[in-house]
N, C-alpha and C. Protein backbone atom coordinates (compact mmCIF):
# COMPACT_ATOMS: atom_id res chain seq x y z
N UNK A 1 90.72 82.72 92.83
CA UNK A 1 89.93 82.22 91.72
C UNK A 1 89.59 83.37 90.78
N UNK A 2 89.79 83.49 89.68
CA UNK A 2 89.50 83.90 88.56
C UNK A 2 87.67 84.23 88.40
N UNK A 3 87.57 85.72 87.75
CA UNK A 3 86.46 86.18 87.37
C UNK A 3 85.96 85.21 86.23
N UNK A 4 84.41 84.43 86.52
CA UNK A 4 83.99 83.76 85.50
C UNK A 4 84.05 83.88 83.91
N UNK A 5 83.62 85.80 84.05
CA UNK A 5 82.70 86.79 83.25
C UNK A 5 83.99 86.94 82.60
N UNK A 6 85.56 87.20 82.93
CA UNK A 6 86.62 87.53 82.80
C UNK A 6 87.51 86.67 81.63
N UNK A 7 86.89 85.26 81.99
CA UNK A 7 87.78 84.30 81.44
C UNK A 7 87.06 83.58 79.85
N UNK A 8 85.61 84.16 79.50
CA UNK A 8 85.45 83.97 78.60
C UNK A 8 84.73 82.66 78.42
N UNK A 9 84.45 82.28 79.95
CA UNK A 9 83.68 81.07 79.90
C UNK A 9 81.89 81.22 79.60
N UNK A 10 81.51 80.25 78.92
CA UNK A 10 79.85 80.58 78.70
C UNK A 10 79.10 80.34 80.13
N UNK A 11 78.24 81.00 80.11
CA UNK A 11 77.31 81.14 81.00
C UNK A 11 75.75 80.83 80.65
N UNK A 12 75.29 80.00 81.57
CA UNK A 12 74.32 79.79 81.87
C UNK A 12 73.07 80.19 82.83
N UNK A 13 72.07 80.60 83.02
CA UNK A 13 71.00 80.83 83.64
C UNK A 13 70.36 79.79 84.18
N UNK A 14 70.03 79.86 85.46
CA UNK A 14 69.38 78.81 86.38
C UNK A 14 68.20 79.17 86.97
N UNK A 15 67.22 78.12 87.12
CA UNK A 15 65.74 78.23 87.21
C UNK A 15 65.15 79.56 86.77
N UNK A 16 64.31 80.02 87.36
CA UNK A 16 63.89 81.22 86.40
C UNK A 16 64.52 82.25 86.94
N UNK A 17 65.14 82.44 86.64
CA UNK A 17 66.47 83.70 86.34
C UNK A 17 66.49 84.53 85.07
N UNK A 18 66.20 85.34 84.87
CA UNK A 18 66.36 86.45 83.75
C UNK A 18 67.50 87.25 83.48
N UNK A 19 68.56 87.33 82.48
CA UNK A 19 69.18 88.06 82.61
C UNK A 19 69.14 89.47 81.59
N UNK A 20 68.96 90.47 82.06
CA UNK A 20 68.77 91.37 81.29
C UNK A 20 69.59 92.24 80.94
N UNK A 21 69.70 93.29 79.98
CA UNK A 21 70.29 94.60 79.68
C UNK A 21 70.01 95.86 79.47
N UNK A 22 70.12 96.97 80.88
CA UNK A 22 68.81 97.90 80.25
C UNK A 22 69.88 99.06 78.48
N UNK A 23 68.87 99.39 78.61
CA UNK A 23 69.70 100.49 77.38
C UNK A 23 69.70 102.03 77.76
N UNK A 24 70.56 102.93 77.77
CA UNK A 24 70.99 104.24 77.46
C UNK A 24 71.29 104.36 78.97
N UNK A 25 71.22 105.60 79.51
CA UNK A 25 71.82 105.59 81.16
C UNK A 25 70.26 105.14 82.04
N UNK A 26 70.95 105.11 83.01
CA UNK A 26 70.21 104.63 84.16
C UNK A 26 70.07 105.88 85.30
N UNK A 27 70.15 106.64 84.87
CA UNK A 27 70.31 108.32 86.20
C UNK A 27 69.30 108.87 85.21
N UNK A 28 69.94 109.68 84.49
CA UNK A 28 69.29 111.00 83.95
C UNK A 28 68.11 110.33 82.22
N UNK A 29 67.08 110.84 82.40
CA UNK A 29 65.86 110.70 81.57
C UNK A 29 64.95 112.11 81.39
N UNK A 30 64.83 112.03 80.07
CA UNK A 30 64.30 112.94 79.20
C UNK A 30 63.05 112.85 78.99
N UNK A 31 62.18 113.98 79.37
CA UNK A 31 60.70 113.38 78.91
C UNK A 31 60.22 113.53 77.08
N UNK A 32 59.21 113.53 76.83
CA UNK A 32 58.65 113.51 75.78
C UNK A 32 59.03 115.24 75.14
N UNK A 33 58.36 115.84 76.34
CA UNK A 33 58.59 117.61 75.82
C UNK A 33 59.99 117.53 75.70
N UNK A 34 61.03 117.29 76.18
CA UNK A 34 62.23 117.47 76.11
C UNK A 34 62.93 117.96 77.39
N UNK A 35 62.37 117.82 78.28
CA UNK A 35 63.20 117.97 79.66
C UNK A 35 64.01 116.89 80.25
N UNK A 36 65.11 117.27 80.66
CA UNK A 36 66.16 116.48 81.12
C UNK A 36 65.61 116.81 83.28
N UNK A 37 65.44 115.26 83.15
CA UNK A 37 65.64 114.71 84.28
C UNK A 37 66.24 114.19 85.24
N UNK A 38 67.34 114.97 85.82
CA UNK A 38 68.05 114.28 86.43
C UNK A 38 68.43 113.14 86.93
N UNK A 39 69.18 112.02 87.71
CA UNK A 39 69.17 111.32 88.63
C UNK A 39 69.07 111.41 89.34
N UNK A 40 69.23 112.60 89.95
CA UNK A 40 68.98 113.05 91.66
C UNK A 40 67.37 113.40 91.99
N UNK A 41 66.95 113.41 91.01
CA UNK A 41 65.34 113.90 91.26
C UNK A 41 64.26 112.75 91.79
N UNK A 42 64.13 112.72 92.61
CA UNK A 42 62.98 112.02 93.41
C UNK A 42 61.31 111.69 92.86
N UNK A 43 61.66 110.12 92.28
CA UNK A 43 60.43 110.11 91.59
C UNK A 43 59.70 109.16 92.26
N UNK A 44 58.46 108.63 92.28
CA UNK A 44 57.78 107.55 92.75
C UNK A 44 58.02 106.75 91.73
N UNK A 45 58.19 105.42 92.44
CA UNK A 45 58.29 104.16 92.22
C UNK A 45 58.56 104.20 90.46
N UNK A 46 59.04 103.92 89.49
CA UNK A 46 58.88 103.91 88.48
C UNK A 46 59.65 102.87 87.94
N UNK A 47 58.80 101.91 87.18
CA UNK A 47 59.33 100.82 86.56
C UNK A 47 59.92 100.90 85.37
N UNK A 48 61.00 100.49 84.78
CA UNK A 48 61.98 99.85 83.52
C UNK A 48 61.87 99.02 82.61
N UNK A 49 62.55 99.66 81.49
CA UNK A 49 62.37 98.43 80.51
C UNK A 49 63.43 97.88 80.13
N UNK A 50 63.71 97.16 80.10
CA UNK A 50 65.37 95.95 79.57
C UNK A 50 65.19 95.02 78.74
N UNK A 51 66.10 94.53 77.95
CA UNK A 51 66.03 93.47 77.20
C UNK A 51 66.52 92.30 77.26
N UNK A 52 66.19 91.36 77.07
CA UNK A 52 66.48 89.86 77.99
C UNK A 52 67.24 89.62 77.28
N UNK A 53 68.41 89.17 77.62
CA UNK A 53 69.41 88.34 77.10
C UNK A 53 69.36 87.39 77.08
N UNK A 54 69.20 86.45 78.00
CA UNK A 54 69.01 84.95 78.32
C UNK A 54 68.53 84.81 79.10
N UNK A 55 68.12 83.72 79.45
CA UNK A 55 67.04 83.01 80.30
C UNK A 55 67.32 81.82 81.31
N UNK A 56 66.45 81.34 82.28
CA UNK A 56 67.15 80.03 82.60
C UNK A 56 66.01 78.93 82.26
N UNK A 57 66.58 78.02 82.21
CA UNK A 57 65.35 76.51 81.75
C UNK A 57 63.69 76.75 81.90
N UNK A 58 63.63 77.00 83.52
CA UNK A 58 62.23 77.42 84.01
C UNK A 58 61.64 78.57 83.93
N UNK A 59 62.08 79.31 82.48
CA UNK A 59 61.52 80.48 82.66
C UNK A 59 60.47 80.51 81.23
N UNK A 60 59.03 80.31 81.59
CA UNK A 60 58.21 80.18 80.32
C UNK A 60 57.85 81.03 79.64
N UNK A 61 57.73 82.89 79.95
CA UNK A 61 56.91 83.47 79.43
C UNK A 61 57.61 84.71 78.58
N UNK A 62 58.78 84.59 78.46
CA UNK A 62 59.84 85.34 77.66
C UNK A 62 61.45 84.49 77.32
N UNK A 63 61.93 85.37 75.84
CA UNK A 63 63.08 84.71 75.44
C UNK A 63 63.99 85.86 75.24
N UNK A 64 65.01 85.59 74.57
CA UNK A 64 66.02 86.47 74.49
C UNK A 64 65.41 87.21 72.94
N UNK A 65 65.94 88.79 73.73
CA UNK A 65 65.53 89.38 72.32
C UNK A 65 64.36 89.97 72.91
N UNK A 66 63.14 89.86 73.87
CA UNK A 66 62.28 90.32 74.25
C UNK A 66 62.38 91.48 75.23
N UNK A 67 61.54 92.52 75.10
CA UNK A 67 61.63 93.41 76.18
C UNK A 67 60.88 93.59 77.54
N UNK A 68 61.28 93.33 78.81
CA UNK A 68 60.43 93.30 79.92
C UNK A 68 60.28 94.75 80.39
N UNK A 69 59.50 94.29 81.76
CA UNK A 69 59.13 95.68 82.32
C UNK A 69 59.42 95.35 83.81
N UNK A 70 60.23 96.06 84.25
CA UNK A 70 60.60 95.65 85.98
C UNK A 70 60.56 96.90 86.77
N UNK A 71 60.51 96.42 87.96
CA UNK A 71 61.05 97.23 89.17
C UNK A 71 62.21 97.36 89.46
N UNK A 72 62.88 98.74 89.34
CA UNK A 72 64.74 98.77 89.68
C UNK A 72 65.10 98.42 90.62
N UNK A 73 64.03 98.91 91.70
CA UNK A 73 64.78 97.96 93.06
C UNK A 73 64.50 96.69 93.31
N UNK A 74 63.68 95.59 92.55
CA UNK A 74 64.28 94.56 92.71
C UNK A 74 65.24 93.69 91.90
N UNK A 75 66.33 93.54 91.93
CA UNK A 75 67.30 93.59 90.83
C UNK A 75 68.66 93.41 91.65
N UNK A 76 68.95 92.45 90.40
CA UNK A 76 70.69 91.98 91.16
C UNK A 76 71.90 92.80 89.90
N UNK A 77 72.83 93.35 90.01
CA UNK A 77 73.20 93.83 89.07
C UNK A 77 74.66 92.80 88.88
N UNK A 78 74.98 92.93 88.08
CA UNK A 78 76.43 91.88 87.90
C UNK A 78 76.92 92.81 86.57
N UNK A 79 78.65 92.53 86.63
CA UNK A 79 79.18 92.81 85.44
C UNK A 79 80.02 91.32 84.93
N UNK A 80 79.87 91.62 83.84
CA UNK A 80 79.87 90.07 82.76
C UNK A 80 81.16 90.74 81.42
N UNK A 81 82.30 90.40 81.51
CA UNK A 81 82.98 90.73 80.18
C UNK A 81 82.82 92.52 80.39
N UNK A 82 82.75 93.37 81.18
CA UNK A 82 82.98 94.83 81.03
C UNK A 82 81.32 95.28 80.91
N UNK A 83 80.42 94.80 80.40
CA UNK A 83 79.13 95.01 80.45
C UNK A 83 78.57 95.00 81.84
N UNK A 84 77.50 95.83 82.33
CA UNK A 84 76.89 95.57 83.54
C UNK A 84 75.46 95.15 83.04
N UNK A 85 74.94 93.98 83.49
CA UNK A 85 73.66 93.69 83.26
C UNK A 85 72.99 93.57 84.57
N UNK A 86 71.41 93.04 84.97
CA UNK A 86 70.40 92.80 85.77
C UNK A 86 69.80 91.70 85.50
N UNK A 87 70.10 90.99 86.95
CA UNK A 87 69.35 89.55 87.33
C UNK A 87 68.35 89.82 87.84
N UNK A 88 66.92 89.24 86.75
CA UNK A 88 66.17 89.28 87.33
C UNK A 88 65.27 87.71 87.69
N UNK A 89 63.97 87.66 88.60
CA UNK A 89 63.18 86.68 88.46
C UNK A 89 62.34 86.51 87.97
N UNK A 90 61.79 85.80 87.06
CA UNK A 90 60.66 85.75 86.27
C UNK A 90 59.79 86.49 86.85
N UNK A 91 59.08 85.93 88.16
CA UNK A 91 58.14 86.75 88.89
C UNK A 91 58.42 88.21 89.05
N UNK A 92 59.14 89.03 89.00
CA UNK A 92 59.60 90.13 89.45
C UNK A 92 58.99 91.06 87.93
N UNK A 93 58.91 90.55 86.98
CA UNK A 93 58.93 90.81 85.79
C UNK A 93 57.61 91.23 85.29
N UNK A 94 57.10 92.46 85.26
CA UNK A 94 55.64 93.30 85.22
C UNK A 94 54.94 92.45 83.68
N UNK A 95 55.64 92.80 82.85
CA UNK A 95 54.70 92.66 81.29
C UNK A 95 56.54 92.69 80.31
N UNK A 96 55.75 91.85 79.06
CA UNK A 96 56.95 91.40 78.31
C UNK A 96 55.97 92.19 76.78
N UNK A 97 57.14 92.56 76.16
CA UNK A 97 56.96 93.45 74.61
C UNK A 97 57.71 92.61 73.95
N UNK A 98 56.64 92.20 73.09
CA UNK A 98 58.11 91.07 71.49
C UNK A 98 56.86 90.96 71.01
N UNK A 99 57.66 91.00 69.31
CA UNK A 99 56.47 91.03 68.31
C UNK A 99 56.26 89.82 68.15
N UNK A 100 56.71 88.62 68.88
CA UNK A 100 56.36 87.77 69.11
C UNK A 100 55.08 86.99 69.45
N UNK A 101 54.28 87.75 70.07
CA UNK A 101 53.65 87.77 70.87
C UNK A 101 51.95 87.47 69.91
N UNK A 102 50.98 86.91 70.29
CA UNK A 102 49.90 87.03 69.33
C UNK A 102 49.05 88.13 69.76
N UNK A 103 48.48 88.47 68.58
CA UNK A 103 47.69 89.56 68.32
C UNK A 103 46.29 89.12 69.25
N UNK A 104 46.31 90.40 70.22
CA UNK A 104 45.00 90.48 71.08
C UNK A 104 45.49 89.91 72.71
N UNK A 105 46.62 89.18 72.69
CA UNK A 105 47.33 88.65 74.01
C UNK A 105 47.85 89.81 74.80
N UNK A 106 47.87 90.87 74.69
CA UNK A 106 48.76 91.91 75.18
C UNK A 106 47.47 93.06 75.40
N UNK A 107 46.94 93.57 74.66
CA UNK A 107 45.67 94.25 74.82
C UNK A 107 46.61 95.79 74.51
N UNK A 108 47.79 95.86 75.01
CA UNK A 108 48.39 97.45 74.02
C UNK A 108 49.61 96.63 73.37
N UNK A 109 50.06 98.30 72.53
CA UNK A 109 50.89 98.01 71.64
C UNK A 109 51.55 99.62 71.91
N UNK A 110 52.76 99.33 72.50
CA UNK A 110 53.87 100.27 72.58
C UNK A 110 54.70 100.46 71.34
C-alpha cells in the first residue's frame, strides 16, 4: 500500500488531534545574548512553540495559523509530502498565541 502523504491525497484530522509545524531546527538554539546551544546539551524540561496547521472537528480552542506551546516529548512526529510535522492533542497543548485572541483573555503578550 502506498504512502498516504505520498500520493497527494487530502488529509484530515480526527477528534482533537492537532497537527502542527515547528519552525527553524529542532537540536541547536541560540539564546538572546547570542550563544549557540547545542543539541547535545542537557536542558530541563523545556517546552515549544509550533504552528497549527490543522485541526480535527473536536478541537475548540485553536485554528490553523495559530501558535501553540507544547511539550516535545509528548508528540507524535509524522512526515507528510517530504515535510516532517507533530501530532499533537489538544490537551497536551500548554497556551495558544493568535492575534486572534481578545484583548485581556491571555493576560501576556509575546
Amino acid at each position: 500500500m502506498a504512502d498516504p502523504g505520498g500520493d497527494k491525497l487530502p488529509i484530515k484530522m480526527l477528534n482533537d488531534r492537532v497537527l502542527v509545524k515547528r519552525g527553524g531546527d529542532d537540536g541547536e538554539r541560540r539564546t538572546t545574548g547570542g550563544i549557540l546551544i547545542p543539541a547535545t546539551a542537557q536542558m530541563s524540561k523545556r517546552l515549544a512553540w509550533a504552528e497549527v496547521v490543522a485541526v480535527g472537528p473536536n478541537v475548540r480552542t485553536m485554528q490553523a495559523g495559530d501558535h501553540v506551546l507544547f511539550n516535545p516529548e509528548d508528540r507524535y512526529e509524522v512526515e507528510v509530502r517530504g515535510d516532517d510535522y507533530i501530532i499533537l492533542r489538544e490537551r497536551d497543548v500548554h497556551a495558544v498565541a493568535a492575534e486572534r485572541l481578545e484583548e485581556g483573555s491571555t493576560g501576556l503578550y509575546l
